[in-house]
Protein backbone atom coordinates (compact mmCIF):
# COMPACT_ATOMS: atom_id res chain seq x y z
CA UNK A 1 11.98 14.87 -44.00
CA UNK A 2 14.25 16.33 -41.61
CA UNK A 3 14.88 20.31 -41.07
CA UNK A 4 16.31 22.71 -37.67
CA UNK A 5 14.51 24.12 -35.49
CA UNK A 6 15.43 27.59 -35.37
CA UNK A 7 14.75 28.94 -32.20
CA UNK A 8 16.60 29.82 -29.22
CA UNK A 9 14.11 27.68 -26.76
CA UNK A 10 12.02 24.25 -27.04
CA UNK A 11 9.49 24.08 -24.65
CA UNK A 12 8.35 20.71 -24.21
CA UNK A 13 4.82 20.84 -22.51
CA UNK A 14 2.47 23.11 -23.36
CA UNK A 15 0.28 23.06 -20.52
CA UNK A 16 -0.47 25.58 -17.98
CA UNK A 17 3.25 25.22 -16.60
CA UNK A 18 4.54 25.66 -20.06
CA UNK A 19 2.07 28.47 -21.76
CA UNK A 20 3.44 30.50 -17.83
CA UNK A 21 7.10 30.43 -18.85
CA UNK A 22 6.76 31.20 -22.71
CA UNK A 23 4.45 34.33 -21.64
CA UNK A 24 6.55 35.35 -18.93
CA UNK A 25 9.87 34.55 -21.17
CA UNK A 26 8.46 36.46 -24.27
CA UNK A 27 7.20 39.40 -22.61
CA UNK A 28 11.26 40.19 -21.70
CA UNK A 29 12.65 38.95 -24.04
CA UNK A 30 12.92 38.63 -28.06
CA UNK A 31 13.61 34.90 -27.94
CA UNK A 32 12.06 33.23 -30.32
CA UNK A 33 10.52 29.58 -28.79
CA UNK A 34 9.11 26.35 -30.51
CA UNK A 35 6.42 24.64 -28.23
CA UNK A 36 6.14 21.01 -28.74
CA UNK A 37 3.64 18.86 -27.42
CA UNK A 38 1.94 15.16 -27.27
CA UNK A 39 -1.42 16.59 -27.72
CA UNK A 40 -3.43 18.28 -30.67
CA UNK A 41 -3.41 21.63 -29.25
CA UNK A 42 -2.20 23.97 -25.68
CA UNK A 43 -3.66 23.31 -22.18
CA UNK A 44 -2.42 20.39 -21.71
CA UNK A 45 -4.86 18.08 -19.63
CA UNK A 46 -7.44 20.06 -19.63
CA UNK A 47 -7.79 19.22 -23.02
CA UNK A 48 -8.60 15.64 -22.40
CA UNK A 49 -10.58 16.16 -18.52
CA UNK A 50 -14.22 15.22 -17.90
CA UNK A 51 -16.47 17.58 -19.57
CA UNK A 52 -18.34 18.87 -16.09
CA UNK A 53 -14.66 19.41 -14.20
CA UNK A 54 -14.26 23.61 -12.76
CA UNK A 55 -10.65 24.68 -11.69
CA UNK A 56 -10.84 23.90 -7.33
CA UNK A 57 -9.58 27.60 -7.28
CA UNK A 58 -10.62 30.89 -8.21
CA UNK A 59 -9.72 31.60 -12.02
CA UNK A 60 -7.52 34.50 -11.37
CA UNK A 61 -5.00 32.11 -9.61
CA UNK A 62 -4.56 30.35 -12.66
CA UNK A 63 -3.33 30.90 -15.83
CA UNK A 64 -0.23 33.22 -17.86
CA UNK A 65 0.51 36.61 -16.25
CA UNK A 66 0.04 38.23 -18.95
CA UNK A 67 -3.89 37.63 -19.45
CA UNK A 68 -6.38 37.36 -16.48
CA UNK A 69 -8.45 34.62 -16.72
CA UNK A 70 -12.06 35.32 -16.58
CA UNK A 71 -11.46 38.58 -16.21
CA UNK A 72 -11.82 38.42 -11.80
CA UNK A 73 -15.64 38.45 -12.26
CA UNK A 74 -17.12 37.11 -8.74
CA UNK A 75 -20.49 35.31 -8.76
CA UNK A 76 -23.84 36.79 -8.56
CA UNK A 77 -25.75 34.23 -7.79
CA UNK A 78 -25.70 30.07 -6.98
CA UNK A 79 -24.42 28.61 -3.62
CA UNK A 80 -20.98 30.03 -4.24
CA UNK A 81 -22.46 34.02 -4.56
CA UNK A 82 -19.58 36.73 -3.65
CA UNK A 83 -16.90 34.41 -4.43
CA UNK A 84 -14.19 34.70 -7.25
CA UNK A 85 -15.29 32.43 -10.30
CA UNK A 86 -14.04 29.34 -11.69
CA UNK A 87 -13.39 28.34 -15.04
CA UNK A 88 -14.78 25.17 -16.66
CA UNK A 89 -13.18 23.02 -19.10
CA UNK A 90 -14.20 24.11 -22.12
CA UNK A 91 -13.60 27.90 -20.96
CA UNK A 92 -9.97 26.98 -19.79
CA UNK A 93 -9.22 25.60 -23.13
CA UNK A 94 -10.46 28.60 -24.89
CA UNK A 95 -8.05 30.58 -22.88
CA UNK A 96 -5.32 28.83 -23.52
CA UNK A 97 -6.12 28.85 -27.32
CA UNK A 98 -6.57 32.89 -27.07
CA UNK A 99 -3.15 32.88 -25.87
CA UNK A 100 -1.25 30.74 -28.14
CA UNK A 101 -3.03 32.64 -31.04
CA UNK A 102 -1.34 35.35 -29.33
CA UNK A 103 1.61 34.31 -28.96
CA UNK A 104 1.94 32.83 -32.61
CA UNK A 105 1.05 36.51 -33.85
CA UNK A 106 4.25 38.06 -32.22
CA UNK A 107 6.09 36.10 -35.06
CA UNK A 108 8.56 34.44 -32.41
CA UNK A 109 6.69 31.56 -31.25
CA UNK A 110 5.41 28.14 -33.15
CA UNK A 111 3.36 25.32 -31.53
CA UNK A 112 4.72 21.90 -33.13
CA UNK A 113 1.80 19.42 -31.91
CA UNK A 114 1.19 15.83 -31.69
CA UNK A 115 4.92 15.46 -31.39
CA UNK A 116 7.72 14.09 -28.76
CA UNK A 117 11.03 15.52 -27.90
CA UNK A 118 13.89 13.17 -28.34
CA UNK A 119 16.63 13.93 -25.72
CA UNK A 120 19.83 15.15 -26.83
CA UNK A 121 21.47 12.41 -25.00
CA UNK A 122 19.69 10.47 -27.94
CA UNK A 123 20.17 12.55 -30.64
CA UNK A 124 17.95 16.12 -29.41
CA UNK A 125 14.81 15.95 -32.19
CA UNK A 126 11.47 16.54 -32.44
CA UNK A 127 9.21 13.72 -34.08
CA UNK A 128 5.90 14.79 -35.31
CA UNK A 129 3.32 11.70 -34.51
CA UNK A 130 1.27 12.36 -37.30
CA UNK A 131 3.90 12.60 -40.24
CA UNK A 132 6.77 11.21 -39.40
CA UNK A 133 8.69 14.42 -39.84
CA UNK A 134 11.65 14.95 -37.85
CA UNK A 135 13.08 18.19 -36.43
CA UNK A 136 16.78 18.51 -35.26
CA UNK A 137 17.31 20.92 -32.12
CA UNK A 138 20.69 22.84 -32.21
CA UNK A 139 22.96 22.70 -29.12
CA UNK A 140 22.61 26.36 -29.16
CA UNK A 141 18.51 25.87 -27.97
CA UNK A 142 18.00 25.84 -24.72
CA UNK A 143 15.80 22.85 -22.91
CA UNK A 144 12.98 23.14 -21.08
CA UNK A 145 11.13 20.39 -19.83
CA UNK A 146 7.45 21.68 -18.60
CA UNK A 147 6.19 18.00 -18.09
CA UNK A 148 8.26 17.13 -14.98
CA UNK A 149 4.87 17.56 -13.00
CA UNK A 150 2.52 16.81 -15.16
CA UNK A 151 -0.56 14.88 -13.85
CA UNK A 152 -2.51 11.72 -14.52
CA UNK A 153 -6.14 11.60 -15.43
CA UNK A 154 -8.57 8.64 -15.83
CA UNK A 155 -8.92 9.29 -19.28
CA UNK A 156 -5.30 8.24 -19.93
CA UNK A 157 -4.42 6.13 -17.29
CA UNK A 158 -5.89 2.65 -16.69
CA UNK A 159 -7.54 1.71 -13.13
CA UNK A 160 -5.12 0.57 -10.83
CA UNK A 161 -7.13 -2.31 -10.13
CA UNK A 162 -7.88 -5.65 -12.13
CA UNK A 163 -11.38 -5.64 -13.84
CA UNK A 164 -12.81 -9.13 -14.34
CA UNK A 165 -15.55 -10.33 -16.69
CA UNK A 166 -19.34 -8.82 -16.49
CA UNK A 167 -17.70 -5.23 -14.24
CA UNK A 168 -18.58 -2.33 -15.86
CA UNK A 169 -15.57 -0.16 -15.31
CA UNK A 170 -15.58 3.30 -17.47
CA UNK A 171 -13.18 6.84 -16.88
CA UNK A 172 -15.18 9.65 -15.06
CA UNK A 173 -15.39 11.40 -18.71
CA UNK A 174 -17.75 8.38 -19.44
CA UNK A 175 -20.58 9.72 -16.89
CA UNK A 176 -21.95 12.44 -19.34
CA UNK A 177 -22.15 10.28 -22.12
CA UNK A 178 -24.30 7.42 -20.51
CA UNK A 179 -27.11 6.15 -22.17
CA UNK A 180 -28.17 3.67 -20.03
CA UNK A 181 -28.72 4.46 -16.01
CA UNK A 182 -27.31 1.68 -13.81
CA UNK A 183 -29.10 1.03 -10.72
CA UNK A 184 -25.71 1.81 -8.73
CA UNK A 185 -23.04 3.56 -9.37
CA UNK A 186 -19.14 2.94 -7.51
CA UNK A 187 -17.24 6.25 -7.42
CA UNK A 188 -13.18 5.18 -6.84
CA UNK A 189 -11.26 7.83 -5.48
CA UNK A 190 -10.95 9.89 -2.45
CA UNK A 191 -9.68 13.12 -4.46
CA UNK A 192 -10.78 16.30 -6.07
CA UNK A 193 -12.56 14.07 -9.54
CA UNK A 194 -14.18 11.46 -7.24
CA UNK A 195 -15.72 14.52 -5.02
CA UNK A 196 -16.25 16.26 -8.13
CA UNK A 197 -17.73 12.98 -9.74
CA UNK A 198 -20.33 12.65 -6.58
CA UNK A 199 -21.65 15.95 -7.26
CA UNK A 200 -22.17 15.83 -10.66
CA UNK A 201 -24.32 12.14 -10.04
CA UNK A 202 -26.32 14.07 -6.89
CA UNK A 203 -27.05 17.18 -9.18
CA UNK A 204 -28.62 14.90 -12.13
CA UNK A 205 -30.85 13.61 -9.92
CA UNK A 206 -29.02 10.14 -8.62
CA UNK A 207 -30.27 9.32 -5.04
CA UNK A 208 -27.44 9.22 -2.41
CA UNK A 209 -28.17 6.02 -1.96
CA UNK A 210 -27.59 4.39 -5.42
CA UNK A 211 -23.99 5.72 -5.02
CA UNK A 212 -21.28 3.67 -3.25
CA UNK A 213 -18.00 5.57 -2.98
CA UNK A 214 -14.80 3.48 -2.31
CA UNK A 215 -12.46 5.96 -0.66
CA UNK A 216 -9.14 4.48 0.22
CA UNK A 217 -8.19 7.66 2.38
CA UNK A 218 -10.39 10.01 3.97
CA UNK A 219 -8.98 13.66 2.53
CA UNK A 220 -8.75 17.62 4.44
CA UNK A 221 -9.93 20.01 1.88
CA UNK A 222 -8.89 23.62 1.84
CA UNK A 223 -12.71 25.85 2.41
CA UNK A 224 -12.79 27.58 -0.79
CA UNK A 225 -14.38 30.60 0.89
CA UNK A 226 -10.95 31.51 2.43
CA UNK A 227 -8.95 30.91 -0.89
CA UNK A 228 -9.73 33.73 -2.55
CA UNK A 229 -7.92 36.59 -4.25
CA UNK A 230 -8.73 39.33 -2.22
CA UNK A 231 -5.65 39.83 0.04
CA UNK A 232 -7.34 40.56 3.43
CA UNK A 233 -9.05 36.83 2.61
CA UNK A 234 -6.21 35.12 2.00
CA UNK A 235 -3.55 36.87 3.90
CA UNK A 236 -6.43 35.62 6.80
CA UNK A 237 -6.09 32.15 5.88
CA UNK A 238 -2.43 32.22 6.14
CA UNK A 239 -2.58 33.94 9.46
CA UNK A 240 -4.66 31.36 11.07
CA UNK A 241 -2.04 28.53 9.72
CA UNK A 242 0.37 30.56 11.26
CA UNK A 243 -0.84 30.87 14.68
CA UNK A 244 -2.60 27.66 15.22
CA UNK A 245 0.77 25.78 14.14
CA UNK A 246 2.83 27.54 16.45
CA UNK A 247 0.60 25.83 19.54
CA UNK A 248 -0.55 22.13 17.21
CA UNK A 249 0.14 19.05 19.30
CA UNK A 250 0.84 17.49 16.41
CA UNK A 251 -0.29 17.40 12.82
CA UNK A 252 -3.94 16.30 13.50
CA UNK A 253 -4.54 18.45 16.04
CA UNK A 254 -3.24 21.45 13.71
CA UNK A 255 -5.60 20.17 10.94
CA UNK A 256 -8.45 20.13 13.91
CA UNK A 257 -7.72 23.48 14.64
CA UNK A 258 -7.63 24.81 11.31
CA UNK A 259 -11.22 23.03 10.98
CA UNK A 260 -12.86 24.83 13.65
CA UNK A 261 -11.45 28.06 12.46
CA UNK A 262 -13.16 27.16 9.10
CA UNK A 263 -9.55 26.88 7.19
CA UNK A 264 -10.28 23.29 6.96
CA UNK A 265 -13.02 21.17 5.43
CA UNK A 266 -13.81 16.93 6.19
CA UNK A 267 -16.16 14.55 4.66
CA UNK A 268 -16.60 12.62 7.83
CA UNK A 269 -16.07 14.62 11.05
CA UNK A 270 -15.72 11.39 12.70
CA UNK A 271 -12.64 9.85 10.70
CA UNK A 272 -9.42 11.73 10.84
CA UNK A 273 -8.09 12.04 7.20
CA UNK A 274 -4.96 10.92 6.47
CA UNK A 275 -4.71 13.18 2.98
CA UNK A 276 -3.78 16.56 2.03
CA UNK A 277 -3.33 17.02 -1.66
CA UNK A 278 -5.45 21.16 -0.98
CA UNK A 279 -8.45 21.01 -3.17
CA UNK A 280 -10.89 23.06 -2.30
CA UNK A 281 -14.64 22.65 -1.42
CA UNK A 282 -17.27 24.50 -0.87
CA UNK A 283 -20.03 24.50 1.97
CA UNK A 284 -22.92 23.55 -0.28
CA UNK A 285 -20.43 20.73 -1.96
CA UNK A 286 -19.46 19.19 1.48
CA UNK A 287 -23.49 19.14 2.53
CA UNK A 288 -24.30 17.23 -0.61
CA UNK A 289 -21.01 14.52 -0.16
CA UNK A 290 -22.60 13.69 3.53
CA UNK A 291 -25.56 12.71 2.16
CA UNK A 292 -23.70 9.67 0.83
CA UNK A 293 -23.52 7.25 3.17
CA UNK A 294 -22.51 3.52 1.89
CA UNK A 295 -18.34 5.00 2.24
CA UNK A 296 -16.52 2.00 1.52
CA UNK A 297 -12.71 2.16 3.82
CA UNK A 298 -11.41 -1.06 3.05
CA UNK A 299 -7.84 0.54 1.09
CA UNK A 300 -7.18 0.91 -2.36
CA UNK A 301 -9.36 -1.39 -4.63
CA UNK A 302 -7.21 -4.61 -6.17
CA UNK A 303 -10.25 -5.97 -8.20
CA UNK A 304 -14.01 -5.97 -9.72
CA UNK A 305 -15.55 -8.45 -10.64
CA UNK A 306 -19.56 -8.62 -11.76
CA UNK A 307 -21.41 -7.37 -7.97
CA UNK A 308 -18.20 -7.68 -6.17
CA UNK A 309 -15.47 -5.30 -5.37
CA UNK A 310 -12.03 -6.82 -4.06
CA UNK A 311 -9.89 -5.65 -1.25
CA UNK A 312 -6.71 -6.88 0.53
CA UNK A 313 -9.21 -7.52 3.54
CA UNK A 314 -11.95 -9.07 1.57
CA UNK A 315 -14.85 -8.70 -0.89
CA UNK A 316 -17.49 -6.05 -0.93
CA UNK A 317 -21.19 -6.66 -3.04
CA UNK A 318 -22.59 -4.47 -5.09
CA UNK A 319 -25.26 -4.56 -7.60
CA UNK A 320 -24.59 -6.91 -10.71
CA UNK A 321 -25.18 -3.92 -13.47
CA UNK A 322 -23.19 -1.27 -10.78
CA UNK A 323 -21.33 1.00 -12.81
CA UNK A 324 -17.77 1.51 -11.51
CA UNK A 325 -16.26 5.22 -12.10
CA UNK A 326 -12.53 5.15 -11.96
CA UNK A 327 -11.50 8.52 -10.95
CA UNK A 328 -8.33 6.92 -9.14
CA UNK A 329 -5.30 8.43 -11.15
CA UNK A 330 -2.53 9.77 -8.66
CA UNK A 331 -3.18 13.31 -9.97
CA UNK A 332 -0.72 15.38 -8.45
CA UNK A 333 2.73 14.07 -9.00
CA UNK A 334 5.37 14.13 -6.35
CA UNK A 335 8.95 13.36 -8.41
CA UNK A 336 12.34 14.36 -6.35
CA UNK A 337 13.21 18.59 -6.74
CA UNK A 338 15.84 18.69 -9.13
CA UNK A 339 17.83 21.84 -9.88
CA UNK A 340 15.50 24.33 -11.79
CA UNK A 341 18.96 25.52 -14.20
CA UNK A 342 20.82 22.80 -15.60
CA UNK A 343 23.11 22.36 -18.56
CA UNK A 344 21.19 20.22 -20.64
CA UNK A 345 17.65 21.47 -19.17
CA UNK A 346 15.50 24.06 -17.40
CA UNK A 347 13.26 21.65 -15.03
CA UNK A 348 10.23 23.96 -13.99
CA UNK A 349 8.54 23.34 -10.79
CA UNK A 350 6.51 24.64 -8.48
CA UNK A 351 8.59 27.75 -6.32
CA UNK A 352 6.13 27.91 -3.27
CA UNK A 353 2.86 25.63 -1.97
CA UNK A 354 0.19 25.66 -4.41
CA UNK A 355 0.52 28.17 -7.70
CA UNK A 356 2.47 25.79 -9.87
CA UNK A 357 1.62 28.28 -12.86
CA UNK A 358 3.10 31.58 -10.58
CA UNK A 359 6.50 29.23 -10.35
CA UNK A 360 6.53 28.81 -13.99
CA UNK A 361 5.94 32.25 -14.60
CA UNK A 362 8.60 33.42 -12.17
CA UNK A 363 10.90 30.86 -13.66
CA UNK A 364 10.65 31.99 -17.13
CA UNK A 365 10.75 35.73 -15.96
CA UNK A 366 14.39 35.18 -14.15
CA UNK A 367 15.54 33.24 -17.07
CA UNK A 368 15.20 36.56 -18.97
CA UNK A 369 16.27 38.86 -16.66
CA UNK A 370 19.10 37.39 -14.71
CA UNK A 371 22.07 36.08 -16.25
CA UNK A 372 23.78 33.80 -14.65
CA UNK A 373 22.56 30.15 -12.90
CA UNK A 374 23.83 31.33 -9.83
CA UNK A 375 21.57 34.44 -9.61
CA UNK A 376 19.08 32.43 -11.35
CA UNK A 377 18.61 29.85 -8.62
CA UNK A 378 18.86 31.81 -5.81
CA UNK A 379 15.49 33.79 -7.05
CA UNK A 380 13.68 30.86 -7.82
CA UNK A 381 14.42 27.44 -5.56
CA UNK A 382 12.29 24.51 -6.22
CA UNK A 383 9.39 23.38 -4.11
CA UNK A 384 7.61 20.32 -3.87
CA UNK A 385 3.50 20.14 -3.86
CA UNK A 386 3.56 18.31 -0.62
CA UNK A 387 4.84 14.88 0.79
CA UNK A 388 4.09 12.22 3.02
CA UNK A 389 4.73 11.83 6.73
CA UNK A 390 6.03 8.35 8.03
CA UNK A 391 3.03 5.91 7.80
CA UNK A 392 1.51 7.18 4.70
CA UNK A 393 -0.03 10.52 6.67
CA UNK A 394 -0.17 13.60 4.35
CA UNK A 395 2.34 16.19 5.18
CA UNK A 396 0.99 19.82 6.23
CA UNK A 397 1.13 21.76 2.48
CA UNK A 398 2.71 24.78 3.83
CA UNK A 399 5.30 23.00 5.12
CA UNK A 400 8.82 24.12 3.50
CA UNK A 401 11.26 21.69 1.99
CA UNK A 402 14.90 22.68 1.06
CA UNK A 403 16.01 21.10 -2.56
């Protein structure tokens, strides 16, 4: 079966970049959008992330503009008392259910899931997964493609490593449905789910020292105590960037500084990281992550095999039952800035360091209100997350780059 899609946009993604746009779009406008996604419902990968994963930041930097989320509540009690809250999985896909349900109600916008666009270069449909039914996108619909950053999560993506016979290699999501302790575990990763994944293992009761964690980089975390909404906060945090990187040495010495300011956060104060992707972590989380000790720095992993872990530089042992936790997708994604406006599609991307769901929101707010590409871009410029100094060091976050 084949019918039109009648709508004046097709948003493909419906993630948090997506859900921004269509809020921001449909709260100035009339339009009238069809959402399509890969997945069974909104929120994109939060609908498939480990089941004990909290947003890094404070809820009420994430999200549509149009609905807080979590209301701003700060938390009474627990090691992170007086600061803003943060959402957990299952709450973040209740919010973005509340909103589509929303959204549908207004009578202007239809979620088509467990489809795939079809680029109008190849014909411009949408292909439902499930039955086969195809829908044809008029010329007259304008593109946008809300996937351009979208991120990769052990659940979907392989390990990037070869796993021989007897290794015991599972996703992080695979940690709260064990049935069966191992008498080690081997977190892989030096990002946000591998810290996350130590501190889940520590707060069930895992000694430190069952744990081996392979970290390939050593990364700088952002202090979650001065990311917070409350202006005189974070207008602080930006100050101290802005003064200490007027007088850095160089880009170490500026992450140094920021440190001992307590902008900053390490693992190991004697390695200097080479990684800046700006999670955050809090005090009580970087106490508990020191109290692991076997830190593997041999590079990226290239194999497992039963009790042995294979580098470039040689072999590591570990137990023969160790359980190995891939938490080593590349997350964030770093693809070249393309123009936001094009002819055939509206690309969105971040528009400053850090609120990829603000840029969204912005984006889909000029696309309503100004009316030509030309005033169009110049509100709303592309930015990337970040980048890499020569040598595989991370690039300062702040730093700006021109499309």
């Amino acid at each position: 079966m084949t019918r039109t899609v009648s709508a004046d946009y097709v948003v493909v993604g419906a993630g948090a970049m997506g859900m921004a746009f269509v809020d921001a779009l449909t709260a100035q406008t009339d339009a009238r959008v069809v959402l399509v996604d890969r997945r069974h419902g909104v929120g994109g990968h939060w609908l498939e992330a480990y089941p004990f994963v909290r947003l890094h930041q404070a809820s009420a930097f994430y999200g549509v503009a149009s609905t807080l989320l979590g209301g701003g509540q700060v938390q009474r009690s627990g090691p992170e008392e007086g600061l803003q809250e943060r959402a957990s999985q299952a709450e973040i896909c209740a919010y973005y259910a509340t909103v589509l349900d929303r959204l549908v109600a207004s009578g202007r916008v239809e979620l088509l899931p467990n489809a795939g666009y079809v680029r109008r270069s190849d014909g411009g449909s949408i292909v439902s997964r499930v039955s086969g039914e195809r829908f044809d996108v008029p010329d007259r619909c304008r593109v946008v493609d809300a996937r351009y950053l979208a991120p990769s999560i052990p659940a979907e993506k392989p390990p990037p490593f070869d796993v021989g016979r007897g290794a015991h290699v599972v996703p992080v999501n695979e940690l709260a449905r064990l049935e069966e302790a191992p008498s080690e575990y081997v977190v892989v990763g030096s990002g946000k789910t591998a810290t996350d994944a130590c501190i889940w293992l520590l707060s069930r009761g895992v000694d430190p020292d069952r744990v081996c964690w392979v970290r390939p980089r050593d990364p700088w975390m952002l202090n979650r105590a001065v990311v917070q909404p409350d202006p005189a906060v974070f207008l602080g945090m930006g100050a101290d960037i802005m003064e200490l990187a007027a007088t850095a040495e160089s880009l170490d010495d500026l992450f140094v500084r920021l440190e001992e300011v307590g902008v900053m956060l390490r693992i190991d104060r004697g390695v200097i990281p080479t990684m800046a992707k700006t999670p955050t972590l809090a005090g009580w989380e970087l106490e508990q992550l020191r109290t692991i000790e076997n830190v593997v720095r041999q590079g990226h992993l290239l194999a497992v095999g039963r009790g042995r872990l294979h580098f470039a530089a040689g072999t590591v042992a570990v137990a023969d039952d160790a359980l190995v936790v891939h938490c080593a997708a590349d997350g964030l994604k770093y693809p070249p800035l393309v123009p936001v406006w094009r002819s055939e599609v509206i690309t969105l991307q971040p528009v400053r360091n850090g609120f990829p769901c603000f840029g969204a929101a912005l984006i889909g707010y000029v696309e309503a209100t100004r009316g030509t590409t030309p005033r169009r871009t110049g509100c709303a410029r592309p930015h990337r997350m970040g980048t890499r100094w020569p040598g595989g060091r991370a690039r300062s976050f702040w730093a700006p780059v021109t499309p």
